[in-house]
C-alpha atoms as a PDB file:
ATOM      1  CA  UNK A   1     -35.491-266.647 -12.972  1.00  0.00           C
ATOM      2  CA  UNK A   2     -36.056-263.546 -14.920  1.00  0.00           C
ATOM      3  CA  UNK A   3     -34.370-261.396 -12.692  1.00  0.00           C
ATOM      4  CA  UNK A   4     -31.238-264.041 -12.688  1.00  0.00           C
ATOM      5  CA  UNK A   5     -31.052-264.401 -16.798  1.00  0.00           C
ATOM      6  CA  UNK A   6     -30.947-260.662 -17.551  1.00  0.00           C
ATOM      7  CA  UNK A   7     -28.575-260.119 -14.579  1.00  0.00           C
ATOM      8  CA  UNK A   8     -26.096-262.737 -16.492  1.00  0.00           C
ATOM      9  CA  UNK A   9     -27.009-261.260 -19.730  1.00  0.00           C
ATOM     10  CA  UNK A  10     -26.148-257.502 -19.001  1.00  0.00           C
ATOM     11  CA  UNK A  11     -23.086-258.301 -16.923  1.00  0.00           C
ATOM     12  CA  UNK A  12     -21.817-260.648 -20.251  1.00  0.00           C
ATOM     13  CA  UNK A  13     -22.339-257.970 -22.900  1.00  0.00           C
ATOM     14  CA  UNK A  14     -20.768-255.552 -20.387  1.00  0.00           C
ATOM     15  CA  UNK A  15     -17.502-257.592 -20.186  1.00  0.00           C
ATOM     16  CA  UNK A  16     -17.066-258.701 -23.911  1.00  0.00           C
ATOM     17  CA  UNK A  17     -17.564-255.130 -25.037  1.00  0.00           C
ATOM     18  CA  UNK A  18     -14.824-253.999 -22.310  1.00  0.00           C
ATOM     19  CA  UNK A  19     -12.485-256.495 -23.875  1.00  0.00           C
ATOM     20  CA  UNK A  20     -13.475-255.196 -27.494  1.00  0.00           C
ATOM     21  CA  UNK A  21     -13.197-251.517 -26.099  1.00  0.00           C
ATOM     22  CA  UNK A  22      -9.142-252.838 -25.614  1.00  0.00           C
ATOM     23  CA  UNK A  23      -9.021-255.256 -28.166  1.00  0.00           C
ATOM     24  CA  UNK A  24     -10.296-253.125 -31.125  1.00  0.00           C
ATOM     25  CA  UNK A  25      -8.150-251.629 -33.697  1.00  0.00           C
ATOM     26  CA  UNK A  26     -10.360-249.433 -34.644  1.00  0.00           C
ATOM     27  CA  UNK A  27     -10.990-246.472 -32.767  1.00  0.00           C
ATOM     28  CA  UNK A  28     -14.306-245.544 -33.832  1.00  0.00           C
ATOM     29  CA  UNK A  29     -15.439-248.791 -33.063  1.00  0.00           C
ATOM     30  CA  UNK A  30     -13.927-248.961 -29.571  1.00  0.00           C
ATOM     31  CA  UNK A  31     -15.849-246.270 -28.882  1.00  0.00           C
ATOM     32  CA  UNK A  32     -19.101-247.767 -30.118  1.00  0.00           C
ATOM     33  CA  UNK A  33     -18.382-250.643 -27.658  1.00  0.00           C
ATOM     34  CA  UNK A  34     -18.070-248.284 -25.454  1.00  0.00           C
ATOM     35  CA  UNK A  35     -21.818-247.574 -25.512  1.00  0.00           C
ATOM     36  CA  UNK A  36     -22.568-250.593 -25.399  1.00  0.00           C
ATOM     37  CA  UNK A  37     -21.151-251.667 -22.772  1.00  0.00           C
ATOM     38  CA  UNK A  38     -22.561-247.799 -20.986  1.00  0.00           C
ATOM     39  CA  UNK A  39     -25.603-249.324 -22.051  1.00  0.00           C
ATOM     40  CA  UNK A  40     -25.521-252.364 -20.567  1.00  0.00           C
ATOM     41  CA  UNK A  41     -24.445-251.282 -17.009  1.00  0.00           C
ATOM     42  CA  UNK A  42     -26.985-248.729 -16.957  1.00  0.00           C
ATOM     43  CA  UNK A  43     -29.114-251.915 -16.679  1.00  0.00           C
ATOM     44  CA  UNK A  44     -27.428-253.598 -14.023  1.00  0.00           C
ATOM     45  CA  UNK A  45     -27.810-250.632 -12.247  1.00  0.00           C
ATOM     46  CA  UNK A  46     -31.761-250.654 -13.043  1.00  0.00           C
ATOM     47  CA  UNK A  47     -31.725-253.744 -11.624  1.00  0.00           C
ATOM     48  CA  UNK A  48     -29.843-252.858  -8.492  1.00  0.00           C
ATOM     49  CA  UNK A  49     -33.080-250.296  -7.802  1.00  0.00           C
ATOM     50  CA  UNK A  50     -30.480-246.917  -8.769  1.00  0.00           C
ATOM     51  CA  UNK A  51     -32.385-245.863 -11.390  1.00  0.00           C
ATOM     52  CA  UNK A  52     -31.098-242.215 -10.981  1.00  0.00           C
ATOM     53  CA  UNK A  53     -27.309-243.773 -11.847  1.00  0.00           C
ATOM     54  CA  UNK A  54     -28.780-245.405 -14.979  1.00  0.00           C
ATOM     55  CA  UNK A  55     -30.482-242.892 -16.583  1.00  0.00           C
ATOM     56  CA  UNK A  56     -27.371-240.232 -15.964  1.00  0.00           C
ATOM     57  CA  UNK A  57     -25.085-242.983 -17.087  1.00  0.00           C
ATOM     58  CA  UNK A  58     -26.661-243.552 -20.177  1.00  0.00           C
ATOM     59  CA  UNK A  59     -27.240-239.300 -20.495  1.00  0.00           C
ATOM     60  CA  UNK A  60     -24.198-238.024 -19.669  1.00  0.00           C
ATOM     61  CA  UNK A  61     -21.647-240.858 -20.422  1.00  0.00           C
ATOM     62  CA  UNK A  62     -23.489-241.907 -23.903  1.00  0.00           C
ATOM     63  CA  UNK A  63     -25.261-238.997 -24.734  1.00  0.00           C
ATOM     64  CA  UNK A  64     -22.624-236.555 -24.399  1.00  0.00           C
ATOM     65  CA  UNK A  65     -19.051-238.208 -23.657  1.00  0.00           C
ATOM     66  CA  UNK A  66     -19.067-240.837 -25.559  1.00  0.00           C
ATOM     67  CA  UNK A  67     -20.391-238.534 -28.551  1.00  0.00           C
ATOM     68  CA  UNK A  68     -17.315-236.210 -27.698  1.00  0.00           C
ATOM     69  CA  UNK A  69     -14.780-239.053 -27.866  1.00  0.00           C
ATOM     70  CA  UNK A  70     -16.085-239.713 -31.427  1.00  0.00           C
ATOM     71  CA  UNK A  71     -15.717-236.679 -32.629  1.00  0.00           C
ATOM     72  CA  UNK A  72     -12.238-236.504 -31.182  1.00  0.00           C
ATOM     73  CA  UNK A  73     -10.710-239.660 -32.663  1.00  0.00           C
ATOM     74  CA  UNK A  74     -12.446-238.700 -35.925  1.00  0.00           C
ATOM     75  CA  UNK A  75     -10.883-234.896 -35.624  1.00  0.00           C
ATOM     76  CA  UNK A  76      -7.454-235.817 -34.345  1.00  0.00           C
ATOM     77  CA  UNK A  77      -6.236-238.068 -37.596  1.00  0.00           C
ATOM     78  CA  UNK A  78      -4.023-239.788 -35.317  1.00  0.00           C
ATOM     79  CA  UNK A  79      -1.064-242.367 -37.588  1.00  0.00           C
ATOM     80  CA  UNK A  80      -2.093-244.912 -35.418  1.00  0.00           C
ATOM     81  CA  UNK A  81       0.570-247.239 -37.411  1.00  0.00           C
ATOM     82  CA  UNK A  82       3.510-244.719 -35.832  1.00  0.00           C
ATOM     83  CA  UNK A  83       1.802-245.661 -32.433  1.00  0.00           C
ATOM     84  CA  UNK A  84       2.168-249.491 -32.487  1.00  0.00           C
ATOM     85  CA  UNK A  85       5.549-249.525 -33.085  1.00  0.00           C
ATOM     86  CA  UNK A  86       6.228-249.069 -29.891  1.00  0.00           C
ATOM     87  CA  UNK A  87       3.832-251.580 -28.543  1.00  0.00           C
ATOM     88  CA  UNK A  88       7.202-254.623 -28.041  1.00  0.00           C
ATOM     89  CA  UNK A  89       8.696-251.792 -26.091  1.00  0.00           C
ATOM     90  CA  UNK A  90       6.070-250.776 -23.471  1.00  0.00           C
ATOM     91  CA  UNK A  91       4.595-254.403 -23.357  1.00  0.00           C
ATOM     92  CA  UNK A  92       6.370-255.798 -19.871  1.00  0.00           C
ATOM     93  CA  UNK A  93       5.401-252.639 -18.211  1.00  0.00           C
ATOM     94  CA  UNK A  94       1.729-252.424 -19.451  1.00  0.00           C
ATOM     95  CA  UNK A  95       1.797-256.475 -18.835  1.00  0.00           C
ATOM     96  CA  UNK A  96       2.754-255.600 -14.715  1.00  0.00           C
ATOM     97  CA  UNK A  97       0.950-253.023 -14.575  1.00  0.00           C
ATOM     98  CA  UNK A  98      -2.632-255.186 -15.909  1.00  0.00           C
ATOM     99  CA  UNK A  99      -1.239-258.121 -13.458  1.00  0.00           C
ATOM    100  CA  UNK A 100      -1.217-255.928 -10.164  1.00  0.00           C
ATOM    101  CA  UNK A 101      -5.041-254.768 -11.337  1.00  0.00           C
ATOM    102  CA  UNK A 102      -5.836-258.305 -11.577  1.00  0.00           C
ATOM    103  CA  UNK A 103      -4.627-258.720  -8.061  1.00  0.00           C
ATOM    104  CA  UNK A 104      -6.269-256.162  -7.220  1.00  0.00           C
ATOM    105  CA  UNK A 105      -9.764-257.183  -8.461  1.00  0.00           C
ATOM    106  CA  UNK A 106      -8.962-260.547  -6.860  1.00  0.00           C
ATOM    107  CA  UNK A 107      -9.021-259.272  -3.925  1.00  0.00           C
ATOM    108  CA  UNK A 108     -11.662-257.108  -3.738  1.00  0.00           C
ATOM    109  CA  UNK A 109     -13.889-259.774  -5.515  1.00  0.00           C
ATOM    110  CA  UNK A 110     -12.868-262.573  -2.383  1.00  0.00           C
ATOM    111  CA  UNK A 111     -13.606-259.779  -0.110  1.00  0.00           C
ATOM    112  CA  UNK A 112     -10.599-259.779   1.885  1.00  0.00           C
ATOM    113  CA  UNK A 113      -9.898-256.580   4.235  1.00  0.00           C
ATOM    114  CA  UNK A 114      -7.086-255.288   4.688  1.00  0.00           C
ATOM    115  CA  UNK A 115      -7.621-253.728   8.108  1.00  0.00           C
ATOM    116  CA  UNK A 116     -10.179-254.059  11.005  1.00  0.00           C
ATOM    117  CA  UNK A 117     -11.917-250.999   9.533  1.00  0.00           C
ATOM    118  CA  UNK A 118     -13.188-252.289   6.732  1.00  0.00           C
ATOM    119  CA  UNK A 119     -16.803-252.322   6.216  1.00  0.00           C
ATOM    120  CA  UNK A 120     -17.518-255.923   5.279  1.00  0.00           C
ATOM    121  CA  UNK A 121     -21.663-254.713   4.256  1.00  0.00           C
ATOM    122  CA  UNK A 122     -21.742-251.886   2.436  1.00  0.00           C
ATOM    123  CA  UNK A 123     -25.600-251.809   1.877  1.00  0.00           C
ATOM    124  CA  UNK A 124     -25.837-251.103   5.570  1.00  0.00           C
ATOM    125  CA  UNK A 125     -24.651-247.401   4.891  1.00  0.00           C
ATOM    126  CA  UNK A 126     -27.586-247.126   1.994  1.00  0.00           C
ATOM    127  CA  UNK A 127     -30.672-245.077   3.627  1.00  0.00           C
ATOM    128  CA  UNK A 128     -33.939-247.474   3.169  1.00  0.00           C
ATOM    129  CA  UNK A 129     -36.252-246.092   0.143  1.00  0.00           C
ATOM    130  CA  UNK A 130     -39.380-245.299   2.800  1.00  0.00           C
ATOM    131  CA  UNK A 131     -36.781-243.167   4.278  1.00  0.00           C
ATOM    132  CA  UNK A 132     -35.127-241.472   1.754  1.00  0.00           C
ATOM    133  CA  UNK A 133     -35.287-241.745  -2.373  1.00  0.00           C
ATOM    134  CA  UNK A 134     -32.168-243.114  -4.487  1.00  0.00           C
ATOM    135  CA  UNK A 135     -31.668-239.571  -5.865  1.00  0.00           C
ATOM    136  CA  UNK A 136     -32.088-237.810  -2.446  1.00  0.00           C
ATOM    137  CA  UNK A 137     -29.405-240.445  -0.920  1.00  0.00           C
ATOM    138  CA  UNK A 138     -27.242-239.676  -3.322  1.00  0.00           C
ATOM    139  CA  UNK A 139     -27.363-236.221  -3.611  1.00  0.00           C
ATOM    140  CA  UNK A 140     -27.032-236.071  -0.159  1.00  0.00           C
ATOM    141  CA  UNK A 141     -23.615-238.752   0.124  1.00  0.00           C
ATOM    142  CA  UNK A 142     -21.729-236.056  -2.704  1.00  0.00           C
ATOM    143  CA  UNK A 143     -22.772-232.912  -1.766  1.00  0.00           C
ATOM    144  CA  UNK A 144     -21.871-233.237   2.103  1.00  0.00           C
ATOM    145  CA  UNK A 145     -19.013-236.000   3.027  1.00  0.00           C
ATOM    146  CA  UNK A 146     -17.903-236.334  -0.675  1.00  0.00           C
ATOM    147  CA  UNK A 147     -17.992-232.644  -1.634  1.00  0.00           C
ATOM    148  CA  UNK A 148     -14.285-232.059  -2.168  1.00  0.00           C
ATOM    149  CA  UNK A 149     -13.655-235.225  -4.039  1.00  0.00           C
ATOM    150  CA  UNK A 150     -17.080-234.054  -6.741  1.00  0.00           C
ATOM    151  CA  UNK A 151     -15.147-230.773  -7.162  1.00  0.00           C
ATOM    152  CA  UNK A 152     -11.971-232.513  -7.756  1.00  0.00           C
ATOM    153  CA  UNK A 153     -13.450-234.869 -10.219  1.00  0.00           C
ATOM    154  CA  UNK A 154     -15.417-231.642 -11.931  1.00  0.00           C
ATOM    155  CA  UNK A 155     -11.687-230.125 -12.362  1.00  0.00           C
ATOM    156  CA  UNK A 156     -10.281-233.112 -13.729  1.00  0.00           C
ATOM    157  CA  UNK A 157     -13.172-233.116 -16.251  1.00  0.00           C
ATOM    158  CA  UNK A 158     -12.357-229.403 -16.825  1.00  0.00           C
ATOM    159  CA  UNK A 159      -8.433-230.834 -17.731  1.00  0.00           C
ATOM    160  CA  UNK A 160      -9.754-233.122 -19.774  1.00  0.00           C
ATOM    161  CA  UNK A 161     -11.989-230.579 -21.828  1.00  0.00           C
ATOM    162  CA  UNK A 162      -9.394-228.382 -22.237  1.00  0.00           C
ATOM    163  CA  UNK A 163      -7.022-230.837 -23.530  1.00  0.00           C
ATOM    164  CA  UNK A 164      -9.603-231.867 -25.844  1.00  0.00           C
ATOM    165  CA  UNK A 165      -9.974-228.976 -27.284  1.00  0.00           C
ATOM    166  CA  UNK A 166      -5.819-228.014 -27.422  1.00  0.00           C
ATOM    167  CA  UNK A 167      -5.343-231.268 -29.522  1.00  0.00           C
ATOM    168  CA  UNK A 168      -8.422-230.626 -32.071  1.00  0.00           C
ATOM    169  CA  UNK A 169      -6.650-227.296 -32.571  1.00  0.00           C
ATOM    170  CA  UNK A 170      -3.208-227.972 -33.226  1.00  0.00           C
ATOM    171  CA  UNK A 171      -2.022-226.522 -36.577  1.00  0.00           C
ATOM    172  CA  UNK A 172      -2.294-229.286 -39.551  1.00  0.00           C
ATOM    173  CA  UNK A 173      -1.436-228.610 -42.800  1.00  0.00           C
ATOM    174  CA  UNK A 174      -4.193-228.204 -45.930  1.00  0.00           C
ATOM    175  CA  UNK A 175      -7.553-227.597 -43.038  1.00  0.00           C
ATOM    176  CA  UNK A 176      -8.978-224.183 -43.048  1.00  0.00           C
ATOM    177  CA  UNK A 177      -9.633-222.713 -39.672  1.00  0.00           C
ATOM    178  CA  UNK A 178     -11.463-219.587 -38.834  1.00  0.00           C
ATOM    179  CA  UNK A 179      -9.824-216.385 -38.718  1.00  0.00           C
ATOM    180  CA  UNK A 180     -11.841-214.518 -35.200  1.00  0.00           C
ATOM    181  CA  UNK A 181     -10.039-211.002 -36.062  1.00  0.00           C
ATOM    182  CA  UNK A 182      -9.960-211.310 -39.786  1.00  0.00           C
ATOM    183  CA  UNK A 183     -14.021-211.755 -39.530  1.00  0.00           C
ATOM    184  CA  UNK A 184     -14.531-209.102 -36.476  1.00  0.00           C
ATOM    185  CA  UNK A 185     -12.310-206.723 -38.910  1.00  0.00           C
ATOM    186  CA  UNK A 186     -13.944-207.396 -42.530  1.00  0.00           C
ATOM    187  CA  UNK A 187     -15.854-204.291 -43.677  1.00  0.00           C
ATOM    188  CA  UNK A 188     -19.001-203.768 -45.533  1.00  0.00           C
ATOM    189  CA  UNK A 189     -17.032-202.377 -48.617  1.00  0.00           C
ATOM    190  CA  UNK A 190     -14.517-205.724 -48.550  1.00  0.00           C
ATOM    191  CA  UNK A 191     -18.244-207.777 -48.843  1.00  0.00           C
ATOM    192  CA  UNK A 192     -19.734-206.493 -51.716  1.00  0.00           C
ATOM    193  CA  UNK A 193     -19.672-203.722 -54.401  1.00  0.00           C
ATOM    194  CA  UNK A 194     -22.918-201.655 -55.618  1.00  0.00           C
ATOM    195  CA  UNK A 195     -22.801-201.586 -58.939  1.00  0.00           C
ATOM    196  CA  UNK A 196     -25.328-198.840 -61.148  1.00  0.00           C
ATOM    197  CA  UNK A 197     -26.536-200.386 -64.114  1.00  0.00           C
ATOM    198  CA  UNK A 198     -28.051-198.070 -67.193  1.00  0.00           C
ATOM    199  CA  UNK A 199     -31.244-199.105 -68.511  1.00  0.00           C
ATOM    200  CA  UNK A 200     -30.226-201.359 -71.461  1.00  0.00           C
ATOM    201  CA  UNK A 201     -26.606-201.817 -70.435  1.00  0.00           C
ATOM    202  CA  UNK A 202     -25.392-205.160 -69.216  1.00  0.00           C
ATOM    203  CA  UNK A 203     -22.974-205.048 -66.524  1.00  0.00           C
END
């Protein structure tokens, strides 16, 4: 009873704050549902016995992504008015494009397959826990038949940094920004000036 109240409890929070994450025309707070709904799946995935997946989701994905995002949208002083108009425009596309996802989601949730390959159990691949630990099967499952697609996603993560950090720099009128060579070239002279005061002389 327990088990089946905070299962429908987690997965509810986790799908309202999706919507808000969407929905919200605030950025900051889109990203604050966000976390929430990090939060939240972290405990479905308690609950599922990978507590390894939790705790990283809540470290890496709340702790230090979803802390990055904030300071992005805060940074980037985006006219998010000049964005929406634009919105009437891109809406049939965006509108096929969420349809065929839909579908998508259908199907996986009726569990159709689409070929004879398709493995219709897919806790029968999953190592039991005398055998192996969650951590151990995992570490095991990326680092040997899903090595290439980890390094991909680590490059794609290295894009994504990089861009980051391109768009916080851009040149904007009236911020200061630090000069590297005008610091790595100020002298001791430029700093300060030693001044030699007479006994009962001001300066």
């Amino acid at each position: 009873m327990i088990y089946t109240f905070c299962f429908y409890l987690f997965a509810t929070v986790t799908v309202f704050s999706g919507i808000m994450v969407i929905s919200s025309r605030n950025p900051v707070h889109s990203v604050l549902y966000l976390i929430l709904a990090f939060f939240n799946s972290a405990g479905l995935f308690v609950m599922l016995g990978a507590e390894f997946v939790a705790m990283i989701l809540v470290i890496v994905y709340v702790g230090a992504v979803a802390v990055l995002f904030i300071f992005v949208v805060m940074m980037l002083d985006i006219d998010y008015s000049e964005m929406r108009k634009g919105f009437q425009k891109y809406l049939p596309i965006g509108g096929l494009i969420g349809f065929l996802l839909l579908a998508e989601l259908a199907l996986v949730g009726m569990g159709w397959g689409l070929s004879g390959g398709v493995v219709t159990d897919p806790a029968t691949a999953i190592p039991a826990l005398t055998e192996m630990s969650n951590t151990e099967a995992l570490g095991s499952l990326l680092y040997t038949k899903y090595v290439f697609l980890f390094q991909m996603a680590g490059l794609i993560l290295l894009v994504a940094m990089i861009g980051a950090i391109v768009l916080t720099h851009r040149k904007r009128p009236g911020v200061k920004k630090q000069n590297i060579n005008k610091q790595v070239m100020h002298r001791r002279s430029d700093a300060y000036e030693i001044v030699k005061v007479k006994p009962g002389q001001g300066i």
